[in-house]
Protein backbone atom coordinates (compact mmCIF):
# COMPACT_ATOMS: atom_id res chain seq x y z
CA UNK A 1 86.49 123.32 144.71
CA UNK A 2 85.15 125.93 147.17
CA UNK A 3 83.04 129.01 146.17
CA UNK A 4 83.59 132.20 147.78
CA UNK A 5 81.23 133.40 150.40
CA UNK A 6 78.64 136.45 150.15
CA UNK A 7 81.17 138.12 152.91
CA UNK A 8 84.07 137.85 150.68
CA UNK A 9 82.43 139.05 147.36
CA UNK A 10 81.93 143.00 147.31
CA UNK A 11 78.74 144.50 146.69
CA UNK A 12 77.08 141.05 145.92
CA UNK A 13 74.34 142.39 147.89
CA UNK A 14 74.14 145.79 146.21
CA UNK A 15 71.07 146.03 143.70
CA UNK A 16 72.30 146.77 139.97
CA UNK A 17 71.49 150.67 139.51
CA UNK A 18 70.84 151.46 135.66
CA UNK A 19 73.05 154.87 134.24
CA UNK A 20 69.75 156.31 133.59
CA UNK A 21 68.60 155.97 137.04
CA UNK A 22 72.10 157.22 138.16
CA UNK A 23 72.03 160.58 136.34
CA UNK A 24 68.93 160.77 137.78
CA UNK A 25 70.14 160.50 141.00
CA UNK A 26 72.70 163.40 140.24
CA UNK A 27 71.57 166.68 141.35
CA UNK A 28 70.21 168.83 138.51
CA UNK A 29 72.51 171.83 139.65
CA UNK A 30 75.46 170.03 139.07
CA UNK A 31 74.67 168.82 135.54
CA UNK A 32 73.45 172.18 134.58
CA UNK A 33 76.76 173.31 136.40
CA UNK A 34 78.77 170.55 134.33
CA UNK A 35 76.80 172.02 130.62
CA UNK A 36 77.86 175.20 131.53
CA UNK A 37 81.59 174.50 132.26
CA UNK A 38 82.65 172.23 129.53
CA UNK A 39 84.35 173.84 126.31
CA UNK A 40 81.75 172.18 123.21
CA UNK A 41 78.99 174.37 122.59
CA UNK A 42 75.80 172.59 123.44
CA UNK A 43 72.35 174.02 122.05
CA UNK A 44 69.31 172.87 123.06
CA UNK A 45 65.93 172.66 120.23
CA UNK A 46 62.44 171.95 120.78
CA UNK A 47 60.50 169.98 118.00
CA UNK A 48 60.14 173.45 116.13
CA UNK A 49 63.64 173.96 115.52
CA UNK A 50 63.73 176.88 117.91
CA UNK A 51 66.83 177.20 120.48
CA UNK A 52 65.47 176.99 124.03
CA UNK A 53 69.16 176.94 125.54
CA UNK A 54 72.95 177.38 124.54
CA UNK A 55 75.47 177.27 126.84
CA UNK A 56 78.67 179.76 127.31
CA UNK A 57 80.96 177.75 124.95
CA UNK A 58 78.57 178.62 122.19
CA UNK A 59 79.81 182.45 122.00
CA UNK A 60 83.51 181.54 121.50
CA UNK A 61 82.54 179.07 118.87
CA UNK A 62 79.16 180.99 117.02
CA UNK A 63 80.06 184.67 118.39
CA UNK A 64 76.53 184.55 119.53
CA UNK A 65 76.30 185.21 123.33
CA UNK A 66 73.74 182.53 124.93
CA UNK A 67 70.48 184.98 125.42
CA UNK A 68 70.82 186.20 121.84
CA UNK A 69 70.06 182.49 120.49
CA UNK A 70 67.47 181.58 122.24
CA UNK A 71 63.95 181.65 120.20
CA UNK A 72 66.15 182.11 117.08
CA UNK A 73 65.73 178.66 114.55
CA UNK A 74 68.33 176.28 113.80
CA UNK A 75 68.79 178.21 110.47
CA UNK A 76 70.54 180.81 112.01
CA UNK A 77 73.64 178.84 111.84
CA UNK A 78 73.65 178.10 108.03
CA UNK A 79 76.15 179.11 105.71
CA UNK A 80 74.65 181.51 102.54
CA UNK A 81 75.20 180.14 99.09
CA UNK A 82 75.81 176.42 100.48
CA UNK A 83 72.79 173.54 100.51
CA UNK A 84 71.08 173.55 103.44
CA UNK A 85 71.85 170.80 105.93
CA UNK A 86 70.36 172.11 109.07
CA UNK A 87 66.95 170.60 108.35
CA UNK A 88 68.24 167.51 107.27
CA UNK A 89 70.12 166.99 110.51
CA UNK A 90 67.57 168.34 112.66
CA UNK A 91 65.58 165.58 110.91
CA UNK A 92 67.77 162.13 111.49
CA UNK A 93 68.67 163.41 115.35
CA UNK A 94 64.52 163.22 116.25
CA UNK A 95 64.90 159.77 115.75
CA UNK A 96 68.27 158.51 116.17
CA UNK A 97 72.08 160.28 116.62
CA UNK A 98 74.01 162.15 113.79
CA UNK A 99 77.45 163.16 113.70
CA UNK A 100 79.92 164.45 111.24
CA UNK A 101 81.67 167.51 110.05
CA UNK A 102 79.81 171.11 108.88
CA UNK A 103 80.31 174.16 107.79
CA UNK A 104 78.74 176.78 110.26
CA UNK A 105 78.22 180.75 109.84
CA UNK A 106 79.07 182.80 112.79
CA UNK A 107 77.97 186.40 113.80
CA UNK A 108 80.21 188.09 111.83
CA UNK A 109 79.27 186.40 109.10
CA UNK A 110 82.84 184.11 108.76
CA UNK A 111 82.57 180.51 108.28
CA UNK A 112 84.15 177.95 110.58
CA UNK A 113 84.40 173.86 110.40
CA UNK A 114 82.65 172.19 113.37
CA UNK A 115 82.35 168.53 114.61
CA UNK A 116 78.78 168.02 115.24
CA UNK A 117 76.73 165.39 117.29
CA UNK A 118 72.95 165.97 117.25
CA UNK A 119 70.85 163.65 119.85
CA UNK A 120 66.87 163.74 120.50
CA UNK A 121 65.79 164.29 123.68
CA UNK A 122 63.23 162.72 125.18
CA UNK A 123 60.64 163.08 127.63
CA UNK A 124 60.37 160.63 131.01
CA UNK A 125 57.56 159.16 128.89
CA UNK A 126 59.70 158.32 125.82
CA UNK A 127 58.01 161.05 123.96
CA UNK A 128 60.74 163.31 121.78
CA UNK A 129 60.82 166.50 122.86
CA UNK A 130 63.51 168.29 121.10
CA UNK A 131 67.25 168.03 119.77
CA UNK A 132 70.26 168.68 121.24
CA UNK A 133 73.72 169.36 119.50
CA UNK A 134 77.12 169.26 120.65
CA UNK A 135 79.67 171.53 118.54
CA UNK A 136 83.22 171.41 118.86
CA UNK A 137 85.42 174.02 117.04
CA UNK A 138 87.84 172.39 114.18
CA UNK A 139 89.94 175.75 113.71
CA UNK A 140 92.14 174.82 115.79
CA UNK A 141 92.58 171.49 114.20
CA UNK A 142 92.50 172.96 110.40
CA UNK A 143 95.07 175.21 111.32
CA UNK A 144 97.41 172.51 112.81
CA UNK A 145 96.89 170.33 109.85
CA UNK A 146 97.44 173.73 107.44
CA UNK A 147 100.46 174.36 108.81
CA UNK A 148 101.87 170.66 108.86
CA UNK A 149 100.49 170.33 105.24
CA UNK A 150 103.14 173.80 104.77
CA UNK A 151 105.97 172.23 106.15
CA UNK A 152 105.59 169.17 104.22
CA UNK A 153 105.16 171.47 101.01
CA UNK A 154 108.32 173.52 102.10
CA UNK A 155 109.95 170.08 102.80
CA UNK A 156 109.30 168.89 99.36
CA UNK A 157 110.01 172.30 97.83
CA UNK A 158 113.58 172.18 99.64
CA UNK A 159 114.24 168.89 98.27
CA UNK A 160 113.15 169.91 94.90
CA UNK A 161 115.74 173.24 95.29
CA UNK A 162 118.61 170.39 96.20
CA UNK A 163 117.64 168.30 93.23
CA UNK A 164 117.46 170.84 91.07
CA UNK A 165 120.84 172.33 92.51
CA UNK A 166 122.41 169.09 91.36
CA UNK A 167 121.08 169.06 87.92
CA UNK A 168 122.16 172.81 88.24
CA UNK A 169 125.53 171.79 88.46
CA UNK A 170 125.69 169.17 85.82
CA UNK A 171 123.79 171.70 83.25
CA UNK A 172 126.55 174.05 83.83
CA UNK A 173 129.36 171.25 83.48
CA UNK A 174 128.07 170.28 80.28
CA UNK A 175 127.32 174.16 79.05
CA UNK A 176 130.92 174.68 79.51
CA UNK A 177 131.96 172.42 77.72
CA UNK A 178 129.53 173.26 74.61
CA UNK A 179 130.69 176.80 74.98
CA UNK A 180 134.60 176.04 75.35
CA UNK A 181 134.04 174.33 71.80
CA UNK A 182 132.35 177.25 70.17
CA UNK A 183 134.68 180.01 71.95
CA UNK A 184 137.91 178.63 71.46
CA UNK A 185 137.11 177.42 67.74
CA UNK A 186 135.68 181.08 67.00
CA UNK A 187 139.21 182.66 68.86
CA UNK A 188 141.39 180.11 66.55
CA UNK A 189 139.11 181.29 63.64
CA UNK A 190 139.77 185.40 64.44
CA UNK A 191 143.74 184.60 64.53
CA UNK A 192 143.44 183.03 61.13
CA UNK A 193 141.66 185.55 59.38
CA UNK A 194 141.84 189.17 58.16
CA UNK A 195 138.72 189.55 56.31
CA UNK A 196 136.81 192.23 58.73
CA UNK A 197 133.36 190.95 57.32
CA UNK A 198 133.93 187.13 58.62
CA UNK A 199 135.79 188.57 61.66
CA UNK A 200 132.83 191.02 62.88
CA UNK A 201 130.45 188.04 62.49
CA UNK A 202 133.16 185.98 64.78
CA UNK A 203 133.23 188.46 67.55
CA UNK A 204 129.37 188.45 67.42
CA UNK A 205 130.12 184.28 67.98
CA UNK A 206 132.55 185.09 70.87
CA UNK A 207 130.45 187.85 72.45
CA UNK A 208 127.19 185.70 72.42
CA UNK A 209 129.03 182.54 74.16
CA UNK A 210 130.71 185.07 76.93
CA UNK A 211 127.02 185.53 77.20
CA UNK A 212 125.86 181.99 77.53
CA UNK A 213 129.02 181.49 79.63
CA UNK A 214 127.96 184.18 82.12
CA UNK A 215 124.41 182.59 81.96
CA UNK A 216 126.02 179.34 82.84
CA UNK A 217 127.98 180.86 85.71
CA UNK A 218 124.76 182.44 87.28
CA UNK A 219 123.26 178.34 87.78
CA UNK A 220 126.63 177.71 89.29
CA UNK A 221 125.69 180.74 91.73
CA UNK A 222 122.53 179.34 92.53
CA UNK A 223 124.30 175.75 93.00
CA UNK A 224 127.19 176.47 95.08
CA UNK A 225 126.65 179.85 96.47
CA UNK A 226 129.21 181.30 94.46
CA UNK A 227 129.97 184.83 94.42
CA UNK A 228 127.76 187.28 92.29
CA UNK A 229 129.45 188.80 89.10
CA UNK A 230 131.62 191.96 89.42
CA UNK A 231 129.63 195.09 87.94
CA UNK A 232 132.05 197.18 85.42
CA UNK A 233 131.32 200.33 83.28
CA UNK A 234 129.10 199.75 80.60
CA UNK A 235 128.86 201.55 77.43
CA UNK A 236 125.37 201.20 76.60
CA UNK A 237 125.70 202.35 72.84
CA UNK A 238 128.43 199.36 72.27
CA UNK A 239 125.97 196.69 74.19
CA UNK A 240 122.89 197.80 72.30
CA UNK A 241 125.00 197.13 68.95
CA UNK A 242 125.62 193.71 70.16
CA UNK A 243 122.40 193.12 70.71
CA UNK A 244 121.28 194.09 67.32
CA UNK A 245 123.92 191.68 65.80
CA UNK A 246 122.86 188.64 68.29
CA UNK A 247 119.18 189.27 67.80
CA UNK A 248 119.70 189.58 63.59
CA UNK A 249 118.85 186.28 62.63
CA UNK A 250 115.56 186.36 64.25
CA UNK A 251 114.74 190.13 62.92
CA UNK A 252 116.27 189.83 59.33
CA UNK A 253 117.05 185.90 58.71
CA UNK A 254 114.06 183.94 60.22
CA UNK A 255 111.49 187.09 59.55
CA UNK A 256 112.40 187.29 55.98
CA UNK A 257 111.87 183.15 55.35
CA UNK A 258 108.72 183.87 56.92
CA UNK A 259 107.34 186.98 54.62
CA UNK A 260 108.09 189.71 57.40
CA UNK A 261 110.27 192.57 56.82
CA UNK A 262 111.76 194.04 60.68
CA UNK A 263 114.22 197.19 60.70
CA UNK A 264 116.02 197.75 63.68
CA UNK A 265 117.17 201.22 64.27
CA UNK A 266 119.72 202.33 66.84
CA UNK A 267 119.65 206.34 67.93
CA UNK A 268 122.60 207.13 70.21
CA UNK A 269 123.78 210.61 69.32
CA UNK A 270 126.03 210.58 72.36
CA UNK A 271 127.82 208.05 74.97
CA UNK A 272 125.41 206.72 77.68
CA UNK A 273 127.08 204.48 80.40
CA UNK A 274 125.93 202.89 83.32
CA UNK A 275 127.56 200.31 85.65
CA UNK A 276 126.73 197.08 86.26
CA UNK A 277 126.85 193.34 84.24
CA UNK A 278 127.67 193.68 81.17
CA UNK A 279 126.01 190.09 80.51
CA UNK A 280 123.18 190.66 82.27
CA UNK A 281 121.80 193.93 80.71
CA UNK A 282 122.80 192.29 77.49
CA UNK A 283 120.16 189.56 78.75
CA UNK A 284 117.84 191.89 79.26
CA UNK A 285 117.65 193.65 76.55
CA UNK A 286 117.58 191.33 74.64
CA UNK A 287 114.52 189.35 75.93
CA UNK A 288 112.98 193.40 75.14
CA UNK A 289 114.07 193.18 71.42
CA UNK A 290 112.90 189.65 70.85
CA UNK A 291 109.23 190.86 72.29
CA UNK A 292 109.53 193.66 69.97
CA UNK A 293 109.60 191.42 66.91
CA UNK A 294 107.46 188.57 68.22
CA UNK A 295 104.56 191.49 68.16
CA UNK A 296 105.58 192.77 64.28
CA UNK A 297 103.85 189.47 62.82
CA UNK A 298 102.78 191.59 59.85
CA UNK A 299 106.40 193.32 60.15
CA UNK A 300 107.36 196.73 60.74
CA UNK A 301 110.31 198.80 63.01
CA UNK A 302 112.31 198.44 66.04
CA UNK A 303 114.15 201.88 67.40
CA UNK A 304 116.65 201.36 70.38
CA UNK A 305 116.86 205.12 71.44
CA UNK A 306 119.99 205.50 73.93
CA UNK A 307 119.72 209.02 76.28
CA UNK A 308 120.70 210.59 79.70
CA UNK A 309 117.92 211.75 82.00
CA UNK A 310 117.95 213.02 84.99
CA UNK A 311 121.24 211.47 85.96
CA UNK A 312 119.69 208.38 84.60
CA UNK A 313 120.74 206.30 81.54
CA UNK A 314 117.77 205.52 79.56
CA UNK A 315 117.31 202.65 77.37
CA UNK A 316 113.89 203.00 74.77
CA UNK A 317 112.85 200.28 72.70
CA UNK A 318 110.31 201.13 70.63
CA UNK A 319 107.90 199.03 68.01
CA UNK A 320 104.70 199.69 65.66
CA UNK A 321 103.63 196.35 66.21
CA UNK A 322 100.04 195.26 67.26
CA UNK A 323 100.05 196.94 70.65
CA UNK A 324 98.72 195.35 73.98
CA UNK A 325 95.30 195.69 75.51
CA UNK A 326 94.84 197.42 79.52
CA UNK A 327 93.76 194.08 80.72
CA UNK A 328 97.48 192.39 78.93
CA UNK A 329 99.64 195.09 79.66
CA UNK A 330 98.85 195.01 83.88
CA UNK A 331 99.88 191.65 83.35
CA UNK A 332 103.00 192.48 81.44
CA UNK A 333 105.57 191.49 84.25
CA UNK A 334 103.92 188.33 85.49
CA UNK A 335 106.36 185.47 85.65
CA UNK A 336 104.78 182.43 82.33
CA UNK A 337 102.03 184.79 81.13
CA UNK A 338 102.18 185.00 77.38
CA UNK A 339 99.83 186.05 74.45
CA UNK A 340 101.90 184.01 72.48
CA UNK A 341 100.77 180.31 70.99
CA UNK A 342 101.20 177.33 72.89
CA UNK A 343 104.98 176.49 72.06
CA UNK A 344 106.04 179.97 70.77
CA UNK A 345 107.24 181.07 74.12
CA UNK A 346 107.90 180.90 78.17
CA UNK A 347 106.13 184.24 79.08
CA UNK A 348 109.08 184.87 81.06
CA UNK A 349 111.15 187.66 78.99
CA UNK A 350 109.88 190.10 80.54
CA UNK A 351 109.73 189.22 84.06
CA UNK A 352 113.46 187.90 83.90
CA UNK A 353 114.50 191.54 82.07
CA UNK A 354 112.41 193.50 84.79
CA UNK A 355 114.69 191.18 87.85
CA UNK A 356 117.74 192.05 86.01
CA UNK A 357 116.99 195.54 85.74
CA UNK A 358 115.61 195.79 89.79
CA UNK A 359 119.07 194.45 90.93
CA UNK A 360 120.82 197.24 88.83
CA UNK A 361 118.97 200.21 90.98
CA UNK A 362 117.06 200.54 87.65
CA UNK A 363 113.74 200.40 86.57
CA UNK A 364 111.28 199.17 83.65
CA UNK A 365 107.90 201.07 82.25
CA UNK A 366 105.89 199.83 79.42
CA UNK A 367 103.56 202.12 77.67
CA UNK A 368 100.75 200.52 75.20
CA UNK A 369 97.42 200.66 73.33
CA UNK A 370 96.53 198.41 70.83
CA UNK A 371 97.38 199.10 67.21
CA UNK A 372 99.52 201.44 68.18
CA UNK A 373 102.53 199.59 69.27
CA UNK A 374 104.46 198.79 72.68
CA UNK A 375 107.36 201.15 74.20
CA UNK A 376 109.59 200.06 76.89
CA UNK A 377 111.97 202.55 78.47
CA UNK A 378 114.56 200.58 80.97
CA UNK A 379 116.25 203.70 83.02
CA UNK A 380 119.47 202.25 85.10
CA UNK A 381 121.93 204.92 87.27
CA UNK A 382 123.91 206.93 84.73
CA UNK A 383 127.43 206.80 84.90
CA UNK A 384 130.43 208.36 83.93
CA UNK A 385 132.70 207.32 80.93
CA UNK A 386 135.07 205.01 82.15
CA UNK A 387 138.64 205.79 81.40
CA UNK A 388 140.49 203.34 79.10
CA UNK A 389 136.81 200.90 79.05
CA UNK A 390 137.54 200.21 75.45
CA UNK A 391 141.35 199.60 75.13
CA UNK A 392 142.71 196.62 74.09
CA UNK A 393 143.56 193.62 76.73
CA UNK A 394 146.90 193.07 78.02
CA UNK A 395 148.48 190.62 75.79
CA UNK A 396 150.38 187.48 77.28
CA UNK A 397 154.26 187.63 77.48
CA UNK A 398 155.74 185.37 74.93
CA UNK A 399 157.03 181.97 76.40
CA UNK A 400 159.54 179.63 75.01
CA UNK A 401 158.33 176.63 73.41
CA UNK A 402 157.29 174.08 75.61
CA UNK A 403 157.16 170.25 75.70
CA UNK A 404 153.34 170.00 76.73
CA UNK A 405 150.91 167.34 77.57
CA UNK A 406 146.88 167.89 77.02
CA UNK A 407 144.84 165.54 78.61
CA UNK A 408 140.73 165.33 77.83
CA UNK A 409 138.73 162.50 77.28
CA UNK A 410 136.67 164.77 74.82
CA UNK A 411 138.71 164.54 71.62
CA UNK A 412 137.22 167.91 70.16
CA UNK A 413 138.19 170.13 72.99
CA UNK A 414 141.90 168.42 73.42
CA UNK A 415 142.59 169.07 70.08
CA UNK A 416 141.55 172.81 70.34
CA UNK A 417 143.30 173.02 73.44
CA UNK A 418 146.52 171.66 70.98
CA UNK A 419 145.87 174.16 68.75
CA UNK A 420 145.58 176.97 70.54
CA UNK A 421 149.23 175.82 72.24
CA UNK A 422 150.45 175.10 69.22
CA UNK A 423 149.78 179.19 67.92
CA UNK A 424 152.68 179.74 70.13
CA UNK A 425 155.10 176.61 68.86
CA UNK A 426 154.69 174.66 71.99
CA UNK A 427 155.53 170.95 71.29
CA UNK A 428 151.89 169.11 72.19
CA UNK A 429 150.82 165.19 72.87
CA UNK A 430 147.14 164.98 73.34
CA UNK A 431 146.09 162.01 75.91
CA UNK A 432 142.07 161.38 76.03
CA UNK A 433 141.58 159.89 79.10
CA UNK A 434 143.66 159.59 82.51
CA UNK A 435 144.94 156.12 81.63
CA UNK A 436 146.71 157.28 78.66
CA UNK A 437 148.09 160.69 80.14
CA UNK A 438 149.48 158.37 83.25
CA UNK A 439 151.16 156.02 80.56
CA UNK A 440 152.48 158.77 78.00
CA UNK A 441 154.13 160.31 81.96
CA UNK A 442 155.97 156.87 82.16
CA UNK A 443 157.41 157.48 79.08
CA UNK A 444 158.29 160.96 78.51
CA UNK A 445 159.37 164.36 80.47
CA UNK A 446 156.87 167.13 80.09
CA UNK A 447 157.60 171.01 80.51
CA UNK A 448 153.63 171.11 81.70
CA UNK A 449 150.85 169.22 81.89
CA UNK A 450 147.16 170.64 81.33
CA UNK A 451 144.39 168.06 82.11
CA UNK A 452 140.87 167.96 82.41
CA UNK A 453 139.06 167.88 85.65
CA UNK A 454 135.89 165.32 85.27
CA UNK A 455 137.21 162.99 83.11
CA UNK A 456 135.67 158.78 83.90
CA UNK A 457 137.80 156.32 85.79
CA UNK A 458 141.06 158.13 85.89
CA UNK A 459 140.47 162.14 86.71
CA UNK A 460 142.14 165.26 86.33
CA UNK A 461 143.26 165.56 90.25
CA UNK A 462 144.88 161.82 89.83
CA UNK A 463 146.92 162.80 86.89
CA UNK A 464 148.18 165.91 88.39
CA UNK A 465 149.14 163.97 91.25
CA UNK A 466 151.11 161.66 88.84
CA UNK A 467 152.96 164.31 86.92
CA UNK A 468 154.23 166.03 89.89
CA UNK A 469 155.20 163.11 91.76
CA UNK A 470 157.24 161.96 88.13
CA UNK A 471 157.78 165.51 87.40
CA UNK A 472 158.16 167.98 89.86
CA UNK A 473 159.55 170.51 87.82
CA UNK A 474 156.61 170.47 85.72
CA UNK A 475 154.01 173.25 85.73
CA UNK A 476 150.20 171.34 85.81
CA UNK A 477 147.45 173.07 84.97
CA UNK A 478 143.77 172.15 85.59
CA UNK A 479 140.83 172.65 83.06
CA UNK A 480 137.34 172.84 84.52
CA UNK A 481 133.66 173.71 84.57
CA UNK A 482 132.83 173.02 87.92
CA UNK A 483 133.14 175.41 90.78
CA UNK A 484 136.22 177.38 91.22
CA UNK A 485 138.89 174.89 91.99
CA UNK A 486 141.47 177.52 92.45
CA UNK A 487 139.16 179.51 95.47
CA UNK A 488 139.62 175.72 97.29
CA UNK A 489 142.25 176.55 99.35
CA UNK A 490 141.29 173.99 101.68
CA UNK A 491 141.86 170.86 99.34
CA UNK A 492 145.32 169.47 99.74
CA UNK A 493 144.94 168.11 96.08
CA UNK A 494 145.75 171.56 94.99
CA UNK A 495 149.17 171.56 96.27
CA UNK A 496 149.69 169.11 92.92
CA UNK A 497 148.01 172.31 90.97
CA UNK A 498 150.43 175.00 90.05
CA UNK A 499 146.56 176.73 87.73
CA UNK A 500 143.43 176.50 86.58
CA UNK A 501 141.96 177.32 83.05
CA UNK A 502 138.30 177.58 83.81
CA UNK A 503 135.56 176.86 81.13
CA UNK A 504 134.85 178.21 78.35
CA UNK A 505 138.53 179.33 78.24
CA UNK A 506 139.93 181.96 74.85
CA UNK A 507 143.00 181.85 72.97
CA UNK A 508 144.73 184.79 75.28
CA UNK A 509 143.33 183.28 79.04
CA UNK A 510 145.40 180.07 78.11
CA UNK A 511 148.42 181.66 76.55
CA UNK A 512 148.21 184.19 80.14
CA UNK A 513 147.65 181.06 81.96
CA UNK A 514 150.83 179.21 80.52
CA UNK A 515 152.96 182.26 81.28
CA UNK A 516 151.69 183.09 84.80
CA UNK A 517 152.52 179.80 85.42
CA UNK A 518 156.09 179.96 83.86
CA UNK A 519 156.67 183.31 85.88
CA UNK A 520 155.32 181.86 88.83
């Protein structure tokens, strides 16, 4: 094997130079030139701990300019009210490297992050001589990483909002359905019964789950971006009473098993009325009233004072309860703060009646001192009476009897749904499930067909389907607690869909329902 000749291997001849002796052979100008240019801030120490040089990168980082530092100690850098590191690094670098992240104080007195490596310096004859530290500025850095750790936390938070949107959505399906139960069995209840006593307390049933109902339909806002509720003319005087009623059984019933006597007052010498939700500011107040008798633990009064001023309608609630403190009552309005024991409630009343009460152009002020009791006043934009507010609804025309078919796989709410058909001598076979409503189609003609919407296996859309294509005389109808099938003009499944009943449905909405559909 042949070995290549000195001629053909570079630089064999060329004595091996050490990096030490290299530098040294660098002019000092240009290393001086190169400290002065690069962007870490590089500080030079003697022994002492005193600065001898810094070069320009050390104002943008410190704030100091460079002939400021020098004769100033090492300290000068040093946060207040932190331990002192400073010594202990100027210690380790006089006899070997250190490096790691600090916390440094500039000029101004604000405290920045900085990556630090502190080296001794030595003299030619090994002696040390000093320390020298080279800072670079993790702002930059920190601020990159804050705003990647926001984005992740907005990431998360929008997947929470979706999640939650879904649950949303499922709450409200199963609300409806709970509510349809209790307002349709109260309605069937108020057409059997004359006594005014047992019907006053059922129209305090009805009104409370139009309440929940409307409650229900504000998560189906927030899940499918429906549209808000329409605002109508509210006679305050008429809401306030059904608050009173809705709020009795924790004022009189519960108080009373507990020892506590409450009296609730209402003053409204004249009509107040305001526009807006009728639900909502029924929410609202009565998150106000329930306060009110959460604070009478030894018992005591409510007034509900009703008044126009200054073209505003003014709502006072008033209670001789145990008061709140300054230090509580700035704190009144914030969102799960609550005096109240652990388990006695959300610390959101409040806060949920103030939103309600912003998005009506209104406004809330609490007044306080302890032992003395709590007023609230909630002023919304006074209106004037409405004309024909309080007349009865528009009842139904009266239909012949019909041959109908009920489909639900919820045996409680298909046999309301057959009673409430049946008020008006309609003919009714109740089907729970699709697989029996397709089977009783086979054998039998139907004047209409009313079916659930999320039923298992078998839904509501697939049995419509089925009765018009065996029936295409028939009216179908479509009972729901989703979104508002009806507003989908863009599903072809609704050309099988002659109406929809949405949930929690009354006695009159289906009997108007059956003879739109008839007239239609």
């Amino acid at each position: 094997m042949s070995h290549p000749s000195r001629a053909e291997t570079p630089n064999a001849d060329r004595p091996r130079v050490s990096s030490r002796r290299r530098i040294a052979t660098i002019p000092s100008g240009l290393l001086a030139s190169a400290v002065e240019s690069i962007q870490e801030g590089v500080i030079l120490y003697d022994v002492e701990g005193r600065i001898h040089y810094a070069n320009p990168a050390v104002e943008k980082i410190y704030g100091y300019p460079p002939r400021e530092l020098i004769g100033r100690n090492i300290h000068i850098f040093e946060p207040t009210r932190r331990k002192p590191l400073a010594s202990q690094i100027f210690r380790k670098a006089r006899t070997g490297s250190w490096q790691g992240e600090v916390v440094a104080r500039r000029k101004d007195a604000t405290e920045i992050r900085v990556q630090l490596t502190a080296s001794p310096v030595h003299a030619p004859d090994g002696k040390p001589i000093g320390v020298v530290t080279v800072a670079h500025d993790l702002t930059d850095r920190d601020r990159a990483e804050q705003e990647r750790k926001h984005l992740e936390t907005q990431l998360i938070q929008s997947e929470k909002l979706r999640s939650l949107g879904v649950m949303a959505a499922g709450v409200a399906h199963h609300m409806n359905n709970v509510l349809a139960g209790v307002l349709g069995q109260a309605d069937l209840l108020l057409e059997t019964t004359d006594d005014e006593a047992v019907r006053q307390r059922l129209q305090t049933i009805v009104q409370s789950a139009q309440d929940g109902a409307a409650a229900v339909n504000r998560i189906k806002q927030f899940a499918y971006e429906l549209p808000a509720e329409t605002s109508e003319h509210v006679n305050l005087a008429t809401l306030a009473r059904d608050v009173i009623d809705a709020t009795q059984p924790r004022w009189k019933d519960e108080a009373s098993v507990e020892g506590r006597t409450i009296e609730v007052d209402l003053i409204a010498p004249e009509p107040v009325w305001t526009i807006g939700v009728a639900a909502q500011l029924r929410e609202a107040l009565m998150n106000v009233v329930l306060n009110a008798v959460d604070a009478l633990q030894a018992g005591g009064k409510i007034s509900i004072e009703l008044s126009a001023r200054n073209q505003r309608a003014v709502l006072r609630v008033a209670d001789n309860g145990a008061g709140m403190s300054d230090e509580v009552l700035r704190r009144v309005y914030d969102p799960f703060f609550t005096t109240k024991p652990q388990g006695k409630g959300t610390g959101l009343g409040l806060s949920i009646a103030y939103g309600i009460i912003q998005r009506h152009g209104g406004s809330v002020e609490v007044t306080s001192k302890p032992g003395l009791g709590t007023v609230v006043e909630i002023l919304l934009p006074a209106a004037a009476m409405a004309d024909g507010t309080d007349q009865a609804p528009e009842v139904g025309r009266p239909v012949r009897p019909l041959r109908i078919l009920v489909v639900d796989d919820e045996p409680v709410l298909a046999e309301q749904l057959h009673a409430i058909l049946a008020l008006d001598s309609h003919l009714v076979r109740v089907c729970n499930g699709g697989a029996d409503a397709l089977a009783a189609l086979e054998q039998e003609r139907f004047d209409m067909v009313i079916t659930d919407l999320g039923m298992p296996e078998i839904n509501g859309w697939s049995v419509a389907s089925e009765a018009k294509h065996r029936i295409p005389e028939a009216r179908v109808g479509l009972v729901t607690g989703w979104t508002n099938v009806s507003d989908d003009l863009g599903d072809p499944r609704n050309d099988c869909v002659d109406f929809v009943i949405a949930k929690p449905y009354r006695v009159q909405m289906v009997r108007d329902a059956v003879a739109s559909a008839l007239a239609g």
